[in-house]
PDB file of N, CA and C in Angstrom:
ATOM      1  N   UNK A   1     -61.949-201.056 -54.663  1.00  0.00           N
ATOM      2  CA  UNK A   1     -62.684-200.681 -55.861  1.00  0.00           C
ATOM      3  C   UNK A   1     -63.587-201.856 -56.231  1.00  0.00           C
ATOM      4  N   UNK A   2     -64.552-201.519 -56.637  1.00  0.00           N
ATOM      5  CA  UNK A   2     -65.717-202.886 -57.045  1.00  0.00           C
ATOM      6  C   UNK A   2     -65.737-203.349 -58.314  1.00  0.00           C
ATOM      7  N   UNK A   3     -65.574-204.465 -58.698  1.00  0.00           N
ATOM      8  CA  UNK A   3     -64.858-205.217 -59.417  1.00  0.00           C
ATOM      9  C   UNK A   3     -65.763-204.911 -60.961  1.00  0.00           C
ATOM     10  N   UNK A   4     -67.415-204.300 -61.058  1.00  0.00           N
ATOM     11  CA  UNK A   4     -67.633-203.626 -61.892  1.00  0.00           C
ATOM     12  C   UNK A   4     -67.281-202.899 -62.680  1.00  0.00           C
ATOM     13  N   UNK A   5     -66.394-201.705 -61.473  1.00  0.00           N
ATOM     14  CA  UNK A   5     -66.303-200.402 -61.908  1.00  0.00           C
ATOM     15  C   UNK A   5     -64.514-200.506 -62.627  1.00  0.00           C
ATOM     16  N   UNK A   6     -64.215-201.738 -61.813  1.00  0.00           N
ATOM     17  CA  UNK A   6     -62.787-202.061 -62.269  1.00  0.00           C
ATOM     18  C   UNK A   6     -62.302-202.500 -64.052  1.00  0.00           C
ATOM     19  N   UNK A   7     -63.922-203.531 -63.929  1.00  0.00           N
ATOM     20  CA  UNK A   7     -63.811-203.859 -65.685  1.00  0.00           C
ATOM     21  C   UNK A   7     -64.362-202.798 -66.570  1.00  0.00           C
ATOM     22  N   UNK A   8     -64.640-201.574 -66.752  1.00  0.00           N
ATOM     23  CA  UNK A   8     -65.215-200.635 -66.833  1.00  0.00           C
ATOM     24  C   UNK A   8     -64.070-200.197 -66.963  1.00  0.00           C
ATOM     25  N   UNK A   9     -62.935-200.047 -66.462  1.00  0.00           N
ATOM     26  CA  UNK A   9     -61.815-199.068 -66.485  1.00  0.00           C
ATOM     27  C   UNK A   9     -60.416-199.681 -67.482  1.00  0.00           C
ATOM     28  N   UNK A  10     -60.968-201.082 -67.353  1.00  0.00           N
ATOM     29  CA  UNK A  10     -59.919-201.459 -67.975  1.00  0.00           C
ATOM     30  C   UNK A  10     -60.346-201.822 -69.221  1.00  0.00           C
ATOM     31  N   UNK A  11     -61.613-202.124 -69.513  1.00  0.00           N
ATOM     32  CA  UNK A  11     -62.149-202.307 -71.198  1.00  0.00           C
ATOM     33  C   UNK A  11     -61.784-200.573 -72.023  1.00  0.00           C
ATOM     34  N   UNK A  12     -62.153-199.646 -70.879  1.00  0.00           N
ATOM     35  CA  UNK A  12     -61.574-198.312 -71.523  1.00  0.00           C
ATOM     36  C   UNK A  12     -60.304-198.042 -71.786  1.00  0.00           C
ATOM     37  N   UNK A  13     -59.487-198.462 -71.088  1.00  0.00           N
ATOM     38  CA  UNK A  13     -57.886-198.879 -71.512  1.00  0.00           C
ATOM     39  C   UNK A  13     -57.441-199.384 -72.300  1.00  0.00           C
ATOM     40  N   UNK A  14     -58.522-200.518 -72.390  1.00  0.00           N
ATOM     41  CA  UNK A  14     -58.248-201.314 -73.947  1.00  0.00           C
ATOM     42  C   UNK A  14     -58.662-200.731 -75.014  1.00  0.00           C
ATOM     43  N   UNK A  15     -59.653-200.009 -75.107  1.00  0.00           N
ATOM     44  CA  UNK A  15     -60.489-199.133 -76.095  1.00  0.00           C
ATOM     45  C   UNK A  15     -59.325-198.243 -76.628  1.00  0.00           C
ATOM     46  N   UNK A  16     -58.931-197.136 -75.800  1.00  0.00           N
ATOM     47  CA  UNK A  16     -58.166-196.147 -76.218  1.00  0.00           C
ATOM     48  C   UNK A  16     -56.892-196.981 -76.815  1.00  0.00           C
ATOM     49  N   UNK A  17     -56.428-198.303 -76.000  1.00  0.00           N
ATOM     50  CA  UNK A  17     -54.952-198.491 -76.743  1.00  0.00           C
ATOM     51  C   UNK A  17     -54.877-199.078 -78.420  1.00  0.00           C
ATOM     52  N   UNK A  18     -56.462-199.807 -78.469  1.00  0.00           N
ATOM     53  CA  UNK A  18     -56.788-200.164 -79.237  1.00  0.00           C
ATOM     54  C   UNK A  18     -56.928-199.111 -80.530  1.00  0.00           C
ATOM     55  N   UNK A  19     -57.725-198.352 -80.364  1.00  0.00           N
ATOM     56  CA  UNK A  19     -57.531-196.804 -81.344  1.00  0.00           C
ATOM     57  C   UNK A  19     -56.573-196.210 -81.875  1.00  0.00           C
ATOM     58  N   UNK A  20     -55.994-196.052 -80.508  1.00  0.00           N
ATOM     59  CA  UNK A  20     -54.649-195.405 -81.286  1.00  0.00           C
ATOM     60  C   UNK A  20     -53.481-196.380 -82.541  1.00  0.00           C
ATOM     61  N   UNK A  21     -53.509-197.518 -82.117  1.00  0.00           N
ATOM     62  CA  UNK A  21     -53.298-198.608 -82.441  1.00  0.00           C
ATOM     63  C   UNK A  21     -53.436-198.442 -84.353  1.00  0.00           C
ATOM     64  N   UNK A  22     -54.686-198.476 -84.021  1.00  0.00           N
ATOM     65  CA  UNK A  22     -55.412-198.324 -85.434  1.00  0.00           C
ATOM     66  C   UNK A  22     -55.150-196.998 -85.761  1.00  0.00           C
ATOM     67  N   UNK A  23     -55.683-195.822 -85.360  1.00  0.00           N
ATOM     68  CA  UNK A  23     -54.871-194.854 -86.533  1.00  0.00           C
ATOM     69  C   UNK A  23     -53.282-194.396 -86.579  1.00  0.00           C
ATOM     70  N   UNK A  24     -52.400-195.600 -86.003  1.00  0.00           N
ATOM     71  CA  UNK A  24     -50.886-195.544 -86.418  1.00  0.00           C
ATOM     72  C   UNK A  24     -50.844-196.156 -87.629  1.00  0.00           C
ATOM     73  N   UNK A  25     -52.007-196.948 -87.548  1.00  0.00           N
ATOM     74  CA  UNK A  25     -51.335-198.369 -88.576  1.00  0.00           C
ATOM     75  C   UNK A  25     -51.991-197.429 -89.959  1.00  0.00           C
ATOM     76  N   UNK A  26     -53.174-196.809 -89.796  1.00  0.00           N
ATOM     77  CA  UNK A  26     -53.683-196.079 -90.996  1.00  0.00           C
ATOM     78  C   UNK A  26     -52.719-195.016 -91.534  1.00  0.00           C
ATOM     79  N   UNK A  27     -52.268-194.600 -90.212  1.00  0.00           N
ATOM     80  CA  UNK A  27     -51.071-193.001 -91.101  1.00  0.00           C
ATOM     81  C   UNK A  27     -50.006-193.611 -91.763  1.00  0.00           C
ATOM     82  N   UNK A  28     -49.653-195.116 -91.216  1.00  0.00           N
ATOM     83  CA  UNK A  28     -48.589-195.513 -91.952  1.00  0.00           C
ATOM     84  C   UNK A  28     -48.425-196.167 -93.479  1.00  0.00           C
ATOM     85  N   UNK A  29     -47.544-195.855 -94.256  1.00  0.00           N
ATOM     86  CA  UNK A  29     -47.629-196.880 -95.387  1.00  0.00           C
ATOM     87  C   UNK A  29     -47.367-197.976 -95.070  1.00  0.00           C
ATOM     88  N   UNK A  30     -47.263-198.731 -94.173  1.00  0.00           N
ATOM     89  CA  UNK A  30     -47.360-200.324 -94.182  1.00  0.00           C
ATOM     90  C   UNK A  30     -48.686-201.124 -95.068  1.00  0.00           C
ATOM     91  N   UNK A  31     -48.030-202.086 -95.622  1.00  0.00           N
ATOM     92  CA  UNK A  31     -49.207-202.487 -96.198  1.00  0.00           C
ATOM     93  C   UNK A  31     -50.338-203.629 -95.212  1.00  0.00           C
ATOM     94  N   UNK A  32     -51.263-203.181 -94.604  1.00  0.00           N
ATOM     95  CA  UNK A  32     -52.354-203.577 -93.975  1.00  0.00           C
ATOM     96  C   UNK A  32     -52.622-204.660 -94.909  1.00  0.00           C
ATOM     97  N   UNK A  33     -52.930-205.887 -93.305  1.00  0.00           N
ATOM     98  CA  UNK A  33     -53.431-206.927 -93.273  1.00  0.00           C
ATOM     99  C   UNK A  33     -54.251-207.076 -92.437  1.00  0.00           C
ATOM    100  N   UNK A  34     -55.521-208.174 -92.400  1.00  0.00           N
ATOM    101  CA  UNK A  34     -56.149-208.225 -90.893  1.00  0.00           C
ATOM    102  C   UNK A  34     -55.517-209.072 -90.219  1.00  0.00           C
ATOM    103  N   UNK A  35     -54.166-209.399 -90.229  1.00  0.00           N
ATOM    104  CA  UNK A  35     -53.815-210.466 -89.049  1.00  0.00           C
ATOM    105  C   UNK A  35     -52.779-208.674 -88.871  1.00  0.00           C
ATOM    106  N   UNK A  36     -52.357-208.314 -89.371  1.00  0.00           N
ATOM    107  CA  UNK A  36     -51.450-206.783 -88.564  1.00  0.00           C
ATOM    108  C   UNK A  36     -52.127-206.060 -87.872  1.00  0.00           C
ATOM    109  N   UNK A  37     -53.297-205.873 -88.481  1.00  0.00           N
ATOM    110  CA  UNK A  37     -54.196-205.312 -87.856  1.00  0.00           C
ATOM    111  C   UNK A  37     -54.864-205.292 -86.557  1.00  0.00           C
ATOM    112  N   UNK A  38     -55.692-206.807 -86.462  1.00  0.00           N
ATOM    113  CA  UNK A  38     -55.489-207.521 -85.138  1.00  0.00           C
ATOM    114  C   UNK A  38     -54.405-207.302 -84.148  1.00  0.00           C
ATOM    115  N   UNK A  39     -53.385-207.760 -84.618  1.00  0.00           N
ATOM    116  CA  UNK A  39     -52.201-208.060 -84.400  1.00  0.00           C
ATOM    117  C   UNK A  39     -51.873-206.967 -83.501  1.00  0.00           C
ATOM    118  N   UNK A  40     -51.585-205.851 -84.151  1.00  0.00           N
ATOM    119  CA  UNK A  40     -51.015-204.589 -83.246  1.00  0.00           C
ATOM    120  C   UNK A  40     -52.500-203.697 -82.387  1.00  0.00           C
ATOM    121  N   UNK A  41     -53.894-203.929 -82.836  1.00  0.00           N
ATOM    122  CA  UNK A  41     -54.443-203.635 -82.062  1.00  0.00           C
ATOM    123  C   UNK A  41     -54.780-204.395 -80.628  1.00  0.00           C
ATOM    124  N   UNK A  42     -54.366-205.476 -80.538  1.00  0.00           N
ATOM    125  CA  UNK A  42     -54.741-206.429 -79.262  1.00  0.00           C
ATOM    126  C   UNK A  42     -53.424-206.046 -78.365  1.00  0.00           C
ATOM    127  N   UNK A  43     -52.087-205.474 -79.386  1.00  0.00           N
ATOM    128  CA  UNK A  43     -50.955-205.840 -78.181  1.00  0.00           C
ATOM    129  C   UNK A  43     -50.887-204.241 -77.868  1.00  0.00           C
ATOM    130  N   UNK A  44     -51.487-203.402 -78.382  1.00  0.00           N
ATOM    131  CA  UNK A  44     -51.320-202.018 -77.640  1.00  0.00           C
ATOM    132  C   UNK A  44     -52.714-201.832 -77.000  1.00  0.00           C
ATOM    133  N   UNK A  45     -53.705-202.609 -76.845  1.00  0.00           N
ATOM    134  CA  UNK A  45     -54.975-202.418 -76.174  1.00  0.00           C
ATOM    135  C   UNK A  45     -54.270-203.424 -75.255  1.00  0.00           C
ATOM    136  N   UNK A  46     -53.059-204.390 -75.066  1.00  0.00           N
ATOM    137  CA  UNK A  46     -52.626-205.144 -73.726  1.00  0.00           C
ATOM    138  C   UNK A  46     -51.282-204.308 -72.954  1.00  0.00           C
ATOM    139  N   UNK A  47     -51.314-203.071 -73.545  1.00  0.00           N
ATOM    140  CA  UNK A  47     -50.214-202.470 -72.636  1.00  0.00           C
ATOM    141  C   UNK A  47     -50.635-201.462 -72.539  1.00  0.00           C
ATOM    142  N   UNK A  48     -52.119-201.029 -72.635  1.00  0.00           N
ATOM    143  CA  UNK A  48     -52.775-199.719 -72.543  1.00  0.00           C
ATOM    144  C   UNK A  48     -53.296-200.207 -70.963  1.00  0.00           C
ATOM    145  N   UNK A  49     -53.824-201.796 -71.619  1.00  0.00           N
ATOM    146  CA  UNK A  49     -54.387-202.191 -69.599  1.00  0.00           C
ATOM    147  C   UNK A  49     -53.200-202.424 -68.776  1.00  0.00           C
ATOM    148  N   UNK A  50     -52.196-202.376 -69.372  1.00  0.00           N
ATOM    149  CA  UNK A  50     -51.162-202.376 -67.977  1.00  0.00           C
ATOM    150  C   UNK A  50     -50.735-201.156 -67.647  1.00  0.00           C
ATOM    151  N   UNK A  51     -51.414-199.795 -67.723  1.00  0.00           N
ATOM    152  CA  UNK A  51     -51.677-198.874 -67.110  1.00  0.00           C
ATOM    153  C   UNK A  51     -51.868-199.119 -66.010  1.00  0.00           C
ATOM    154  N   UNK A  52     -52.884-200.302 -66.033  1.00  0.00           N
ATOM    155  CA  UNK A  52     -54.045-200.059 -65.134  1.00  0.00           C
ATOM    156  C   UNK A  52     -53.292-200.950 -63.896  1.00  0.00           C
ATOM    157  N   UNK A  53     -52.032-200.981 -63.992  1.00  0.00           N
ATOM    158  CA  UNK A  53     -51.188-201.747 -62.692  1.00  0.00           C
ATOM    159  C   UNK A  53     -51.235-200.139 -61.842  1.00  0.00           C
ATOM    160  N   UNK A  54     -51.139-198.787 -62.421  1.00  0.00           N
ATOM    161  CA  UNK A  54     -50.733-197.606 -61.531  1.00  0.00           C
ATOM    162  C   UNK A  54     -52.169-197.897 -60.740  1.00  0.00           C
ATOM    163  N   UNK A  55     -53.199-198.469 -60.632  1.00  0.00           N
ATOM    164  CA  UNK A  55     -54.150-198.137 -59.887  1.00  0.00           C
ATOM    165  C   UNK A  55     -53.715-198.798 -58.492  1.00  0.00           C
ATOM    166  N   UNK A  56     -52.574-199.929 -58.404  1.00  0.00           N
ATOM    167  CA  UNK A  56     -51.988-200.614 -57.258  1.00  0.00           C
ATOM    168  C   UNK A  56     -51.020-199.795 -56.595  1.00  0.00           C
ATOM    169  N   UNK A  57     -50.384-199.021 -57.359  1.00  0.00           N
ATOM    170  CA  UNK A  57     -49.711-197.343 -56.450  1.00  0.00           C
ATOM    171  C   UNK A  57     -50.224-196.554 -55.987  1.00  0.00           C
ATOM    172  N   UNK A  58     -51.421-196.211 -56.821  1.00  0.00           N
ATOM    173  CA  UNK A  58     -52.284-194.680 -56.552  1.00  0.00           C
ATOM    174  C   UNK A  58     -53.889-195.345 -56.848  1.00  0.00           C
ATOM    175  N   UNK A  59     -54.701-195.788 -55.661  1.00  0.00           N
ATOM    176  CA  UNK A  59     -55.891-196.418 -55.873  1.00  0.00           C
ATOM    177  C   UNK A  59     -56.865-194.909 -56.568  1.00  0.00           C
ATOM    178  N   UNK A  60     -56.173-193.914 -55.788  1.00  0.00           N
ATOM    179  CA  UNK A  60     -57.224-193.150 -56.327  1.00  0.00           C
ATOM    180  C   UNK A  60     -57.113-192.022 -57.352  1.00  0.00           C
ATOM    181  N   UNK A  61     -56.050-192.487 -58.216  1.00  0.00           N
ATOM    182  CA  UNK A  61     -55.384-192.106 -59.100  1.00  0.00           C
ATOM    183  C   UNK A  61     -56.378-191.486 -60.497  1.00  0.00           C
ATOM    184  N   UNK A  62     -56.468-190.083 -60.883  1.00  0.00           N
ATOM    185  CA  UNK A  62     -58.091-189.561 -61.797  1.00  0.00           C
ATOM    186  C   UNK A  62     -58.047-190.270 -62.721  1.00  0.00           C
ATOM    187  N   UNK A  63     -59.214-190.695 -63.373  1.00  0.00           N
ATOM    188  CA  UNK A  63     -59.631-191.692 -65.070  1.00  0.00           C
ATOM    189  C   UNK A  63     -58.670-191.158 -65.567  1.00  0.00           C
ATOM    190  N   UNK A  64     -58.588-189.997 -65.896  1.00  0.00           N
ATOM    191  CA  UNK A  64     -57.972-189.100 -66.971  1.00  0.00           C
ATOM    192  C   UNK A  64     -56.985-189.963 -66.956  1.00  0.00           C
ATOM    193  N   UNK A  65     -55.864-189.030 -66.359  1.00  0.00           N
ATOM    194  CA  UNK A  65     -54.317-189.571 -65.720  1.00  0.00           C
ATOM    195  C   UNK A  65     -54.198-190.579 -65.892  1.00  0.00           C
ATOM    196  N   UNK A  66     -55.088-191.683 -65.514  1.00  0.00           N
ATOM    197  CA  UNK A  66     -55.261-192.940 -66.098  1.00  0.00           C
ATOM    198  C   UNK A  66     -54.902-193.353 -67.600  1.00  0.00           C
ATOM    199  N   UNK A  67     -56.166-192.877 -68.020  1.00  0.00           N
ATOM    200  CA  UNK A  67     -56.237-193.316 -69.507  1.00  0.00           C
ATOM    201  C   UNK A  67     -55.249-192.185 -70.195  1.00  0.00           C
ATOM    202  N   UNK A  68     -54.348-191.124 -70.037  1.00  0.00           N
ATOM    203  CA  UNK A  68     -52.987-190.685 -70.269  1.00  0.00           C
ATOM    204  C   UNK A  68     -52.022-191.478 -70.442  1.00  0.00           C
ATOM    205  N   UNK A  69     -52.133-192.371 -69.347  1.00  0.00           N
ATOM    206  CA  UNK A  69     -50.838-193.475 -69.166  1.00  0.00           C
ATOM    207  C   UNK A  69     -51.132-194.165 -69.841  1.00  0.00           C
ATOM    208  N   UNK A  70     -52.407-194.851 -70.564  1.00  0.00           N
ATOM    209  CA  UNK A  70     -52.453-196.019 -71.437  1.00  0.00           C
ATOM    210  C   UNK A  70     -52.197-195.763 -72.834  1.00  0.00           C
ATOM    211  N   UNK A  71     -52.538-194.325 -72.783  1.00  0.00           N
ATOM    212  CA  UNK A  71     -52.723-193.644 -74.494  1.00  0.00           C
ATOM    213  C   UNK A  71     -50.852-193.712 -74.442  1.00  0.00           C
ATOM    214  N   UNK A  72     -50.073-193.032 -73.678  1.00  0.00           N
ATOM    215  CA  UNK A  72     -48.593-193.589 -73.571  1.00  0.00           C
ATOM    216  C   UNK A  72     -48.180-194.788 -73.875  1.00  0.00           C
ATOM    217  N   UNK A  73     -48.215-195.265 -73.312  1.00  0.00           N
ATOM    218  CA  UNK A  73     -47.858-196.944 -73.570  1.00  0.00           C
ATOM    219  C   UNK A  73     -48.107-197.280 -74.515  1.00  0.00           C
ATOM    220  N   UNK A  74     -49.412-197.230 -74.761  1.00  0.00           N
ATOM    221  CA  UNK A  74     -50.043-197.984 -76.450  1.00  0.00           C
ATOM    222  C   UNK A  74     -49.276-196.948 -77.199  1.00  0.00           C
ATOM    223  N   UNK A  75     -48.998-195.661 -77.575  1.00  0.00           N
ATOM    224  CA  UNK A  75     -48.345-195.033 -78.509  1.00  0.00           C
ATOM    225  C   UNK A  75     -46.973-195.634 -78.840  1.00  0.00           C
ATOM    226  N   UNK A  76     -46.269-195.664 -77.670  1.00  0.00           N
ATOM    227  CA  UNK A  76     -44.929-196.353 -77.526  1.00  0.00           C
ATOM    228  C   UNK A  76     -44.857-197.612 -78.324  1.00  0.00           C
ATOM    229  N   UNK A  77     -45.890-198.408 -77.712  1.00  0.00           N
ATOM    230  CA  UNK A  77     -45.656-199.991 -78.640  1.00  0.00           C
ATOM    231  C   UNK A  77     -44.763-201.128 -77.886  1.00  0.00           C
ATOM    232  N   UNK A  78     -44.795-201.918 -78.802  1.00  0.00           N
ATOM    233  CA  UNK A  78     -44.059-202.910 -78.509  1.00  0.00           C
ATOM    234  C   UNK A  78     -42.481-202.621 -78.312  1.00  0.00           C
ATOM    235  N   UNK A  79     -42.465-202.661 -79.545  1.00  0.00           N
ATOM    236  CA  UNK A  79     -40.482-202.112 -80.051  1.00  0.00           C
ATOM    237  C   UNK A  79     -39.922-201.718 -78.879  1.00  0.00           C
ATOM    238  N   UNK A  80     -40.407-200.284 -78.669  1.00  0.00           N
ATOM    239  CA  UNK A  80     -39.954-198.915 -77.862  1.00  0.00           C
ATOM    240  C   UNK A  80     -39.934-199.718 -76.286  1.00  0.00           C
ATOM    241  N   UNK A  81     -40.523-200.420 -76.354  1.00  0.00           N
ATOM    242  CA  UNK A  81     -40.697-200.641 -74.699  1.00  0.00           C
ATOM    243  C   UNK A  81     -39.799-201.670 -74.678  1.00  0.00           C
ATOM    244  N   UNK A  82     -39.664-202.726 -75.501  1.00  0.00           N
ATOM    245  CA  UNK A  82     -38.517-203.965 -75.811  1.00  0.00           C
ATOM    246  C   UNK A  82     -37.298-203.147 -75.506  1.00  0.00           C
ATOM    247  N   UNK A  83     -37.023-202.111 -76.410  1.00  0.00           N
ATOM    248  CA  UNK A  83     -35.415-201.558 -76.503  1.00  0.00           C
ATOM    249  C   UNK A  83     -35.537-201.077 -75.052  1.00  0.00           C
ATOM    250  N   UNK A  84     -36.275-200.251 -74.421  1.00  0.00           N
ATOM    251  CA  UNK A  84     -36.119-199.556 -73.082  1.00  0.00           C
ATOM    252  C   UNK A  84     -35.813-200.522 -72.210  1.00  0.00           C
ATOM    253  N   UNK A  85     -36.110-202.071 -72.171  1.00  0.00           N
ATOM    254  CA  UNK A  85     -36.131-202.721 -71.219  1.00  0.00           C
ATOM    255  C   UNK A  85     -34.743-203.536 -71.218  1.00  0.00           C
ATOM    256  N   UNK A  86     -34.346-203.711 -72.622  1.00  0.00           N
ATOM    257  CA  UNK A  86     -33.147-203.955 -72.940  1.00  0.00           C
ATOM    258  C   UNK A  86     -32.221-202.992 -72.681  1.00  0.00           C
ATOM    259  N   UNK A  87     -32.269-201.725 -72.862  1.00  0.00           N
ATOM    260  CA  UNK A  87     -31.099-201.074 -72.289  1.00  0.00           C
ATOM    261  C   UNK A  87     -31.064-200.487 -71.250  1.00  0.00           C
ATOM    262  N   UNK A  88     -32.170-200.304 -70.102  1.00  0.00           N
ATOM    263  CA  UNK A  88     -32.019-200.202 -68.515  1.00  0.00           C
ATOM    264  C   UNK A  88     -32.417-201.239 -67.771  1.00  0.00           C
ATOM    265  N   UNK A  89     -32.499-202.594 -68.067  1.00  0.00           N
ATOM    266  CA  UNK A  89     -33.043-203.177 -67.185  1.00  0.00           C
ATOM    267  C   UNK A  89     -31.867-204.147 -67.328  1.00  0.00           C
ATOM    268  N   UNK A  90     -30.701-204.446 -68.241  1.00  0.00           N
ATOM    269  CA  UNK A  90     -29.795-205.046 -68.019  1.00  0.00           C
ATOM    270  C   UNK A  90     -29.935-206.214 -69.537  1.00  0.00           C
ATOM    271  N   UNK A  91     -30.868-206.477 -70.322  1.00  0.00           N
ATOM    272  CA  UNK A  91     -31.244-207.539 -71.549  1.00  0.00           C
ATOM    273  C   UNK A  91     -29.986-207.240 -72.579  1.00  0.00           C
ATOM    274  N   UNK A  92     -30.118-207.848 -73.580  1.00  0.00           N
ATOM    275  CA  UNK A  92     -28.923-207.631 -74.709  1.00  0.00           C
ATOM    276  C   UNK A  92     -28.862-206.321 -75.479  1.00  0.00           C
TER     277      UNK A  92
END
């Protein structure tokens, strides 16, 4: 894949994880800050691009399907993926 079309795929990964990001934090009553804000949009726009590891399984794997898996992940969050890793991967 050409390393163009690669950053192209993964700024869109970041885009979508980033979004969703933001309208969780809006539906929620948490009281918004711009460091929360930031905050949870950078770390679900950084696990929306680690989607973009399935492109090392399936090179030719569709955008869509793609950006499915990131909109996943980023929905999930931090937390959800902490506890999952803690209780099948062997952590406390």
């Amino acid at each position: 894949m050409e390393e163009n079309k690669l950053w192209q795929i993964l700024s869109t990964l970041f885009l979508v994880g980033s979004v969703i990001a933001l309208g969780q934090l809006l539906a929620s009553e948490e009281k918004l800050t711009l460091r929360i804000v930031i905050g949870r949009m950078l770390s679900s726009g950084g696990l929306a691009v680690g989607a973009g590891a399935a492109l090392q399984l399936w090179p030719e794997i569709p955008l869509l399907a793609l950006i499915g898996l990131s909109a996943i992940l980023a929905s999930l969050g931090t937390s959800v993926l902490e506890k999952f890793f803690n209780k099948f991967v062997g952590g406390n």
